[in-house]
Protein backbone atom coordinates (compact mmCIF):
# COMPACT_ATOMS: atom_id res chain seq x y z
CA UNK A 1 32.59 70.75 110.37
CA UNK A 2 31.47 71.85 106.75
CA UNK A 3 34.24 74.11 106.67
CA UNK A 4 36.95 71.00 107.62
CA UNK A 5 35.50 68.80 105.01
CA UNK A 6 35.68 71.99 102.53
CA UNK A 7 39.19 72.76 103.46
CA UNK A 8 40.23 69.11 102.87
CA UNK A 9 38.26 68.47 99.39
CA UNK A 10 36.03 65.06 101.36
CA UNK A 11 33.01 65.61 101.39
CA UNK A 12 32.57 62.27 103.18
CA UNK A 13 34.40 62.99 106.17
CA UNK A 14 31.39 61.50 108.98
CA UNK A 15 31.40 64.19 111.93
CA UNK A 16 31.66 61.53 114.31
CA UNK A 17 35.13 60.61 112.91
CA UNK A 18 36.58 64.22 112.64
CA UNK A 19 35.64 64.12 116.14
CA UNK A 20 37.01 61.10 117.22
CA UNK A 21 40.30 62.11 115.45
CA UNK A 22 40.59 65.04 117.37
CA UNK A 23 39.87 63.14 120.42
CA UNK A 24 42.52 60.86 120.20
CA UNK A 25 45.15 63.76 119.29
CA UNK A 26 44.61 64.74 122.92
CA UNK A 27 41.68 67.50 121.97
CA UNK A 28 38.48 68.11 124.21
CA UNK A 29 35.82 68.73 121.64
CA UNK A 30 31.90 69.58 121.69
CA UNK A 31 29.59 69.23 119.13
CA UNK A 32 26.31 71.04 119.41
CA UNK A 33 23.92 71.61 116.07
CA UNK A 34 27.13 70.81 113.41
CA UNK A 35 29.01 73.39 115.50
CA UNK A 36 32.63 72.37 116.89
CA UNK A 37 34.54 73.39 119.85
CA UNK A 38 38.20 72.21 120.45
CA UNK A 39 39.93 72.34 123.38
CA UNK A 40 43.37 72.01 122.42
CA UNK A 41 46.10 70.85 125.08
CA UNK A 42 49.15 73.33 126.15
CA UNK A 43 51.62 71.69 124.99
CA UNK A 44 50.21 72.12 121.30
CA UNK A 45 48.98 75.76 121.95
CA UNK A 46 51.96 77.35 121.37
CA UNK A 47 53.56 77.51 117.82
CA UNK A 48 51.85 74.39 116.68
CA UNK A 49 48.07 74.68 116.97
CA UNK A 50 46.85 78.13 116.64
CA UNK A 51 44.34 78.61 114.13
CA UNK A 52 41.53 76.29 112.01
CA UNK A 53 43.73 75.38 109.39
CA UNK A 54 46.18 74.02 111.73
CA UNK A 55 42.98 71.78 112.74
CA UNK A 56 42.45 70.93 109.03
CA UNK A 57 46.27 70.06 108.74
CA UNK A 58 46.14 67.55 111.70
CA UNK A 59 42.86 65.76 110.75
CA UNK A 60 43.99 65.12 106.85
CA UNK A 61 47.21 64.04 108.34
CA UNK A 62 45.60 61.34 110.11
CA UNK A 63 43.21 60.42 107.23
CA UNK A 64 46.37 60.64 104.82
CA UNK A 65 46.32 62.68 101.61
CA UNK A 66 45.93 59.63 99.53
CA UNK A 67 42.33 58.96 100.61
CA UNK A 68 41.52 62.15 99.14
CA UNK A 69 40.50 61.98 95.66
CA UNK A 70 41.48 65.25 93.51
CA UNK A 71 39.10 66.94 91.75
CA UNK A 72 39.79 69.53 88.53
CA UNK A 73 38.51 72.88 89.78
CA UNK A 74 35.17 75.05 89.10
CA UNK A 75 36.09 77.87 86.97
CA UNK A 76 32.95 80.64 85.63
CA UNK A 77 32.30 80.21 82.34
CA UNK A 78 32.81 83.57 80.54
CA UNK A 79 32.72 84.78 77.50
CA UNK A 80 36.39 84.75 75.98
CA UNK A 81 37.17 87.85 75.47
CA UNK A 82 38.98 88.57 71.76
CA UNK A 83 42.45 86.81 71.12
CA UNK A 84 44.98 88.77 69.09
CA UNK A 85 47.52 85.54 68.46
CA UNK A 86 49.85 88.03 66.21
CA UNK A 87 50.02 90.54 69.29
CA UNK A 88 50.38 88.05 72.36
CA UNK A 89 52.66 86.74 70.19
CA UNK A 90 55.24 89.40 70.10
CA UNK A 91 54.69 90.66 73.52
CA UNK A 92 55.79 86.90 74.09
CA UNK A 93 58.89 86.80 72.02
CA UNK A 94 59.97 90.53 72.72
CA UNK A 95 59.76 89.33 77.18
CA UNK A 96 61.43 86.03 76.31
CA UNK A 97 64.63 87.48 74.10
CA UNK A 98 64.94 90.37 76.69
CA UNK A 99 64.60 88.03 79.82
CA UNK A 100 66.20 84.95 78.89
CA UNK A 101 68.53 85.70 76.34
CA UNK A 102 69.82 89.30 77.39
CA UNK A 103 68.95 90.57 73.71
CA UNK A 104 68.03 94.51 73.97
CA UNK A 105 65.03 95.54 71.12
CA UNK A 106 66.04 98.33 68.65
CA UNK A 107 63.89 100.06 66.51
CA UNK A 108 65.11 101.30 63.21
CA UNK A 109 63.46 103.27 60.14
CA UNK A 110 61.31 101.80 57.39
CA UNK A 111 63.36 103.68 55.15
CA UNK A 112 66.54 103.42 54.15
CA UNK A 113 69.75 104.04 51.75
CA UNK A 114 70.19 102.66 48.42
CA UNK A 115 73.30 101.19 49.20
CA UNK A 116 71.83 99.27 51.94
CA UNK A 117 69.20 97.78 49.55
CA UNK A 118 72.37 95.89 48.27
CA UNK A 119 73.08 94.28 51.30
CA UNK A 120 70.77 91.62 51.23
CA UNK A 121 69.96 90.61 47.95
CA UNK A 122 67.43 87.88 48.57
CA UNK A 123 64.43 90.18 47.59
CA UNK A 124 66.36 92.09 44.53
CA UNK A 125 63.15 92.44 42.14
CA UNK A 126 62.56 95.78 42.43
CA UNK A 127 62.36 98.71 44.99
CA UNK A 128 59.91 100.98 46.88
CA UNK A 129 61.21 104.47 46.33
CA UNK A 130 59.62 107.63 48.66
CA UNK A 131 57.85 110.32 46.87
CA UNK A 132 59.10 112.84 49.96
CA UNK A 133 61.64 111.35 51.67
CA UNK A 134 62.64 112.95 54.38
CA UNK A 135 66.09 112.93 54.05
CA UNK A 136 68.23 112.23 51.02
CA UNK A 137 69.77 109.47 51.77
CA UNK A 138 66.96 107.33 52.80
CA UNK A 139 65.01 107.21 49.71
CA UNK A 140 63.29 104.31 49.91
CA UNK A 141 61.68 101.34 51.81
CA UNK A 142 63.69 98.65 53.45
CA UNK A 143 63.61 94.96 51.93
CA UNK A 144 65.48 93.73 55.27
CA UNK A 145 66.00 94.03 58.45
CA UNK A 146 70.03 93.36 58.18
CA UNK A 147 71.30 96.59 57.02
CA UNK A 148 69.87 98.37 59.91
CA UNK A 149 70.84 95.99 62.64
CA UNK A 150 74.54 95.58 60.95
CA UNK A 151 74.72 99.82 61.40
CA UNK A 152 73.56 99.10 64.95
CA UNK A 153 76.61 96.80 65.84
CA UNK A 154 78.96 99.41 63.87
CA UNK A 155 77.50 101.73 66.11
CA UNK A 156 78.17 100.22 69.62
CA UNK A 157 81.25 97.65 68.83
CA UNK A 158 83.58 100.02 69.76
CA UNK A 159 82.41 100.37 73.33
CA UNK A 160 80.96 96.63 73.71
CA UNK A 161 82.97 93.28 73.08
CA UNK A 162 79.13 91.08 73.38
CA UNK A 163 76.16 92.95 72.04
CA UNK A 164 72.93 91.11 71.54
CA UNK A 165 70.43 93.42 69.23
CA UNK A 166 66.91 92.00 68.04
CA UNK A 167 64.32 93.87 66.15
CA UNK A 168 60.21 92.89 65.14
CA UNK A 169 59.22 94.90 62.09
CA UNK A 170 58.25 95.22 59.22
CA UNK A 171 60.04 94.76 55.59
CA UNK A 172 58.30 96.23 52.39
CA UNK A 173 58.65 93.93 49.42
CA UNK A 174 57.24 95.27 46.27
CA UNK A 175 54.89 92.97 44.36
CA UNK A 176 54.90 92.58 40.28
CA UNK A 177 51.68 95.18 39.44
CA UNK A 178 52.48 98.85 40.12
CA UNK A 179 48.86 98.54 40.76
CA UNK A 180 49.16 96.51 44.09
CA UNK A 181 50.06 97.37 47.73
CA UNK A 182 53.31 95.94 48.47
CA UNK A 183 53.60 92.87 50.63
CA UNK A 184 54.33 93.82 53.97
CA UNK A 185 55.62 91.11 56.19
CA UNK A 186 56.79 91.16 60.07
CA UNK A 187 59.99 89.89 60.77
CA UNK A 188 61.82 89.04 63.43
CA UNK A 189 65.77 89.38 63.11
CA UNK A 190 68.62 89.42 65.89
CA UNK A 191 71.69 90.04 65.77
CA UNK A 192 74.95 89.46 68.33
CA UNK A 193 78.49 89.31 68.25
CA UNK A 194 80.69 87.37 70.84
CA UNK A 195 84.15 87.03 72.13
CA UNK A 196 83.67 83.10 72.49
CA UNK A 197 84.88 80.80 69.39
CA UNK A 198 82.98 80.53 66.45
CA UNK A 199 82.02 77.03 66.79
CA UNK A 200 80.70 77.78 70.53
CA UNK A 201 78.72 80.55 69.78
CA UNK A 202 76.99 78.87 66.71
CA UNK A 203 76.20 76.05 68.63
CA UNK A 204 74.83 78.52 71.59
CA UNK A 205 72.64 79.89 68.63
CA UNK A 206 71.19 77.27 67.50
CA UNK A 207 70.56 76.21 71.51
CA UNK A 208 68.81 79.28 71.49
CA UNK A 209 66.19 78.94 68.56
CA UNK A 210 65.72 75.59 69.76
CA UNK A 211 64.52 77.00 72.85
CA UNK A 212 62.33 79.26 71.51
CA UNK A 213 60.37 76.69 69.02
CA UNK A 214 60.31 74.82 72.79
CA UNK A 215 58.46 77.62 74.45
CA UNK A 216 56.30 77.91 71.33
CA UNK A 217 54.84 74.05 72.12
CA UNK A 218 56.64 72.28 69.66
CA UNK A 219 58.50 68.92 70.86
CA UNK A 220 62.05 68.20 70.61
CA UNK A 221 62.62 65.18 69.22
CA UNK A 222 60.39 67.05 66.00
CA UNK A 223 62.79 70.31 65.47
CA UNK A 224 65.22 69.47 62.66
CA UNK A 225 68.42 71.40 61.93
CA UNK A 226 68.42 71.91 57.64
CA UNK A 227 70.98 73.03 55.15
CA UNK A 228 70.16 76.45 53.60
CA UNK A 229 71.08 78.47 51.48
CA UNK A 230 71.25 82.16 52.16
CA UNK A 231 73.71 84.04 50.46
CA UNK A 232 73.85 87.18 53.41
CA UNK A 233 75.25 83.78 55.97
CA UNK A 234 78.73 82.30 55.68
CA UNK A 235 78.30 79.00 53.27
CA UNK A 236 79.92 77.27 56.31
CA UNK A 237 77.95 78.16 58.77
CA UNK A 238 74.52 78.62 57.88
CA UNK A 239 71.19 76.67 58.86
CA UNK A 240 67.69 76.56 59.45
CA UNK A 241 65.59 75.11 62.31
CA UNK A 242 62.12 74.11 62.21
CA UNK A 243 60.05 71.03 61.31
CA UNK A 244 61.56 68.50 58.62
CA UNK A 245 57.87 68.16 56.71
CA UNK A 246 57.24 71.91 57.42
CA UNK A 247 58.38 74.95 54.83
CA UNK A 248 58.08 77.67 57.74
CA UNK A 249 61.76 77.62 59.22
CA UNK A 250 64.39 80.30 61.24
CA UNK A 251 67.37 80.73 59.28
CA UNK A 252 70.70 81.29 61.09
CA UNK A 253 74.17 81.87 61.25
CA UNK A 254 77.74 83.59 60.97
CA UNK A 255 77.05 87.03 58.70
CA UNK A 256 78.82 86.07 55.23
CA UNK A 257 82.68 88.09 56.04
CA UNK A 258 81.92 90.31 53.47
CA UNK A 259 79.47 92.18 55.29
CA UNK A 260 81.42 92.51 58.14
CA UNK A 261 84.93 93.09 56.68
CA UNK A 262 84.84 96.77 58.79
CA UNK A 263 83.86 95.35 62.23
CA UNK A 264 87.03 92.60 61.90
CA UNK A 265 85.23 90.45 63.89
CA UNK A 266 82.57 87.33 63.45
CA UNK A 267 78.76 88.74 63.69
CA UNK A 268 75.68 85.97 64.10
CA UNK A 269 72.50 86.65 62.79
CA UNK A 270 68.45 85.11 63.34
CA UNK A 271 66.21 86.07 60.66
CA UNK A 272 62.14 84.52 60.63
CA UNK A 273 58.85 85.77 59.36
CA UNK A 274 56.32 86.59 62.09
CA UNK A 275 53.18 84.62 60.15
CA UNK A 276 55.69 81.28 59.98
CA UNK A 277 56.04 81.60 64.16
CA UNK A 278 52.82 81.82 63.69
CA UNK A 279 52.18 78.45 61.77
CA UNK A 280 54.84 76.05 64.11
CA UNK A 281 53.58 77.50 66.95
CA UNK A 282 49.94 75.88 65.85
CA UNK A 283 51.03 72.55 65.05
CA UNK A 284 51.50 71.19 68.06
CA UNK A 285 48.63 71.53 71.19
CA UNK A 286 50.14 71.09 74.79
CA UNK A 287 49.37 68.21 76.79
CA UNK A 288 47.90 68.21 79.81
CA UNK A 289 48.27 65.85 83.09
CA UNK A 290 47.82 64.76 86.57
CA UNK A 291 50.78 65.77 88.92
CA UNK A 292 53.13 62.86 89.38
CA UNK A 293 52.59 61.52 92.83
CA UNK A 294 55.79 59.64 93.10
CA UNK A 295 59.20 61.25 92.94
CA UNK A 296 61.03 60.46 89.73
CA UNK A 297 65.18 60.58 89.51
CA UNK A 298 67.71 61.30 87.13
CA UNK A 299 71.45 61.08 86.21
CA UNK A 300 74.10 62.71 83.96
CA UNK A 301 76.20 61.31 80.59
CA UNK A 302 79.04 63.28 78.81
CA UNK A 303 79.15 61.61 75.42
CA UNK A 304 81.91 62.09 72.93
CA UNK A 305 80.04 62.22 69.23
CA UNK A 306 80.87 63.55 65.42
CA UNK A 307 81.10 67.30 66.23
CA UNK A 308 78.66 67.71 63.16
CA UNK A 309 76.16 65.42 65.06
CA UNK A 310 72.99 67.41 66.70
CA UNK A 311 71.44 66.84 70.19
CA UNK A 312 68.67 65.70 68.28
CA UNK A 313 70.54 63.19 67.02
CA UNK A 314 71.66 62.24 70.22
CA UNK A 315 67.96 62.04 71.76
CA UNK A 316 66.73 59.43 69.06
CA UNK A 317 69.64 56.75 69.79
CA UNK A 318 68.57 57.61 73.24
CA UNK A 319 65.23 56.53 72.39
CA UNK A 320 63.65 59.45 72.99
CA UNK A 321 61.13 61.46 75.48
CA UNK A 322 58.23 59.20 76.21
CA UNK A 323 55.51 59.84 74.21
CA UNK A 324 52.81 58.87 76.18
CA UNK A 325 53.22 60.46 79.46
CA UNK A 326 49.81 62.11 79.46
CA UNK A 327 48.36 58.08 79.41
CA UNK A 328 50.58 57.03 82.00
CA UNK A 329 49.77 59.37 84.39
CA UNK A 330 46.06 59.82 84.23
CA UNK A 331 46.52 55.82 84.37
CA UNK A 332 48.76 55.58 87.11
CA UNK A 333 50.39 53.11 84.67
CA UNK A 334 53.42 50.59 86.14
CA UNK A 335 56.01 51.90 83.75
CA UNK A 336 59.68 53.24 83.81
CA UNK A 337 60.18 55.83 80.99
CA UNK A 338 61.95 58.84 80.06
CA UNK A 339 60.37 61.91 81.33
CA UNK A 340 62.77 64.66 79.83
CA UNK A 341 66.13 64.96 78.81
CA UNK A 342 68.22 68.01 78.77
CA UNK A 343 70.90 69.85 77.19
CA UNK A 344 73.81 70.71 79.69
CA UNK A 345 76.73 71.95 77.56
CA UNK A 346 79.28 70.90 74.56
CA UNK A 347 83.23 70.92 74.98
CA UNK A 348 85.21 70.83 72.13
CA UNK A 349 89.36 71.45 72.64
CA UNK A 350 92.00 69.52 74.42
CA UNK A 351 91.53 66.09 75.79
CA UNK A 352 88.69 65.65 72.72
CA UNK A 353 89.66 64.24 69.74
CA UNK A 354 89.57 66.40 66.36
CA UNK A 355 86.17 66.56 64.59
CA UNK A 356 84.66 65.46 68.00
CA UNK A 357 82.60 66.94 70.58
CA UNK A 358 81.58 65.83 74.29
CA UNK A 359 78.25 66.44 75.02
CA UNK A 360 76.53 66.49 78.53
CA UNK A 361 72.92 65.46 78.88
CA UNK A 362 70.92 64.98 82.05
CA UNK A 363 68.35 62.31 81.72
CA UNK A 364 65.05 62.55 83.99
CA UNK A 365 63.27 58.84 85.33
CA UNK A 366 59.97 58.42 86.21
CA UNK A 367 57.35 55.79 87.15
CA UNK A 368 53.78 57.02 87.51
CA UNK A 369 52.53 54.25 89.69
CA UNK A 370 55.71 54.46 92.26
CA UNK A 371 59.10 55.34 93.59
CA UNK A 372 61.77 54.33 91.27
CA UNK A 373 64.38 51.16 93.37
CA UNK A 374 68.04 51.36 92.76
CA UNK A 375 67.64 48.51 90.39
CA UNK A 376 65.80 49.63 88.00
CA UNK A 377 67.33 52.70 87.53
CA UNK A 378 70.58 50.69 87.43
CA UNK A 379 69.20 48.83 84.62
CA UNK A 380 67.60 52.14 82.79
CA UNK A 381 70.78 53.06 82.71
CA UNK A 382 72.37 50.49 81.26
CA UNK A 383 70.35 50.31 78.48
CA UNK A 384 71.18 54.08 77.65
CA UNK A 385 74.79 52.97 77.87
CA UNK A 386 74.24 50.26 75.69
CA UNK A 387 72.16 52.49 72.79
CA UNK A 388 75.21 55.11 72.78
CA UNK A 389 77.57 52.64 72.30
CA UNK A 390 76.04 50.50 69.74
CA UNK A 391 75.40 54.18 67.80
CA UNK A 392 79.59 54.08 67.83
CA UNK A 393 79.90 56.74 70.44
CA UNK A 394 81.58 56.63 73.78
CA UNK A 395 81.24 57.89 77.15
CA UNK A 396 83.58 59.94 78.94
């Protein structure tokens, strides 16, 4: 009997009910000194009733799963053993590039060629030069990780139409006093080229980064798209993403032409420090909830918006996730809100006006306290219709 009210997580289960229960399923039962024996009936025997969870099954079925109250579980209370945040970190973003975004790592020498020190002329104050190089040609420290994944592509466009290249390292930036260690910051670059449009694979890009800040903990509706102003990215198409109040951002974009006159074709680049992951992915802690007990529902909108306009955008005429879902659920709250809201895809060609995009977006319902009727979801609906439209966009 102990062990069916362990299984079950009710402590309060009386014996006399589990037996009666069992009784009126059609079981013979004896109980002797807390001990229970079950007769069960042939025609349950066989492929239904075989062994004492199947006993557990049929008695909280009867009971109903709503009577029992969950309870967090016990977990030993160990000493943490010691967190290396910079390391987890890049296990995390090496697995996540690899595994869902096809990226392969490369790893390229510290040092490198003069010439390539005039690539990328962000950090142009001096230079780190080798005492015994060992080769010629690579006389000194790299200030960047773009020369080296540029030679990559050269290397393997020939044979590859889309290559996806990322690399974590270090750069070596040389600090005013000779006297001084130079500043040695990881970085975290990538690199791809593409046979879809420019516009697409920009767009894919930025879906990308987005996705990453995601799986770092930080919130949609907070990462920003912002202008910048690197001179190695085409001043067309060029960006950060990050946090509006927050200096830490990943810069992206097309690789400025000039760079890539050889290749003749468009090459995208990702470019942030390790320590500024670091910082965003701090900012914001998880939260942490009860499991919905009540289904929730959701339905699909192709808008057609300013093909400048972001998905963020998009989300705050929306209104938004809801930003008290934690609340709601441990309250069991009666309230319809937005649960999620996700990103399906962008079209831009024929059928869609110039300087416009269509956007798809898949919008997920939920009500904490019960199942979601037709009518309100109706309505829910409605009022998404309404915001979109008032913004000056339409639906298609």
């Amino acid at each position: 009997l102990d062990y069916i009210r362990t299984r079950l997580g009710k402590d309060d289960l009386p014996d006399e009910e589990i037996k009666a229960i069992l009784e009126r399923l059609g079981m013979h039962t004896s109980l002797t000194n807390g001990n229970l024996q079950i007769q069960v009936p042939t025609w349950r025997s066989v492929f239904d009733i075989s062994i004492a969870e199947d006993i557990v099954e049929e008695i909280g079925r009867v009971i109903g799963y709503g009577t029992i109250t969950a309870r967090p579980l016990l977990v030993a209370n160990d000493m943490p053993r010691f967190q290396n945040r910079e390391r987890e970190l890049e296990h995390f973003l090496r697995d996540l590039l690899v595994q869902s975004y096809h990226f392969q790592e490369v790893y390229n020498y510290s040092f490198t060629s003069e010439e390539n020190l005039q690539v990328d002329a962000r950090h142009s104050s001096g230079e780190i030069r080798l005492e015994n190089a060992i080769a010629s040609d690579l006389p000194v420290m790299r200030r960047s990780l773009l020369p080296g994944l540029l030679q990559n592509i050269r290397e393997n466009y020939r044979e590859y139409d889309d290559i996806r290249f990322f690399e974590l390292g270090r750069i070596y930036l040389p600090l005013d006093s000779k006297d001084k260690l130079p500043n040695e910051p990881v970085v975290l670059a990538g690199i791809f080229t593409s046979s879809q449009n420019e516009s697409t694979a920009l767009n894919n890009l930025k879906n990308m980064l987005a996705g990453i800040l995601l799986r770092l903990g930080l919130k949609l509706p907070a990462v920003k798209i912002s202008k910048d102003q690197s001179e190695i990215l085409h001043p067309g198409r060029r960006a950060a993403i990050g946090i509006d109040e927050q200096k830490e951002k990943i810069i992206f974009g097309q690789v400025h032409p000039s760079l890539t006159e050889d290749l003749g074709c468009s090459v995208y680049y990702f470019e942030v420090l390790l320590s500024d992951l670091m910082v965003l992915s701090s900012l914001q802690l998880p939260d942490y909830h009860p499991l919905f007990k009540f289904p929730g529902t959701e339905f699909d909108l192709t808008v057609t918006l300013d093909k400048t306009a972001t998905f963020t955008e998009l989300m705050e005429i929306i209104g938004g996730i809801e930003q008290e879902i934690p609340v709601l659920a441990k309250e069991k709250r009666d309230k319809t809100f937005i649960q999620n809201i996700f990103y399906l895809g962008s079209y831009e060609g024929e059928q869609i006006e110039l300087g416009k995009k269509a956007v798809s977006l898949r919008i997920f319902l939920r009500n904490a306290a019960r199942t979601l009727e037709s009518d309100e979801i109706k309505k829910m609906q409605e009022k998404v219709i309404e915001k979109i439209k008032k913004a000056g966009f339409s639906l298609r």
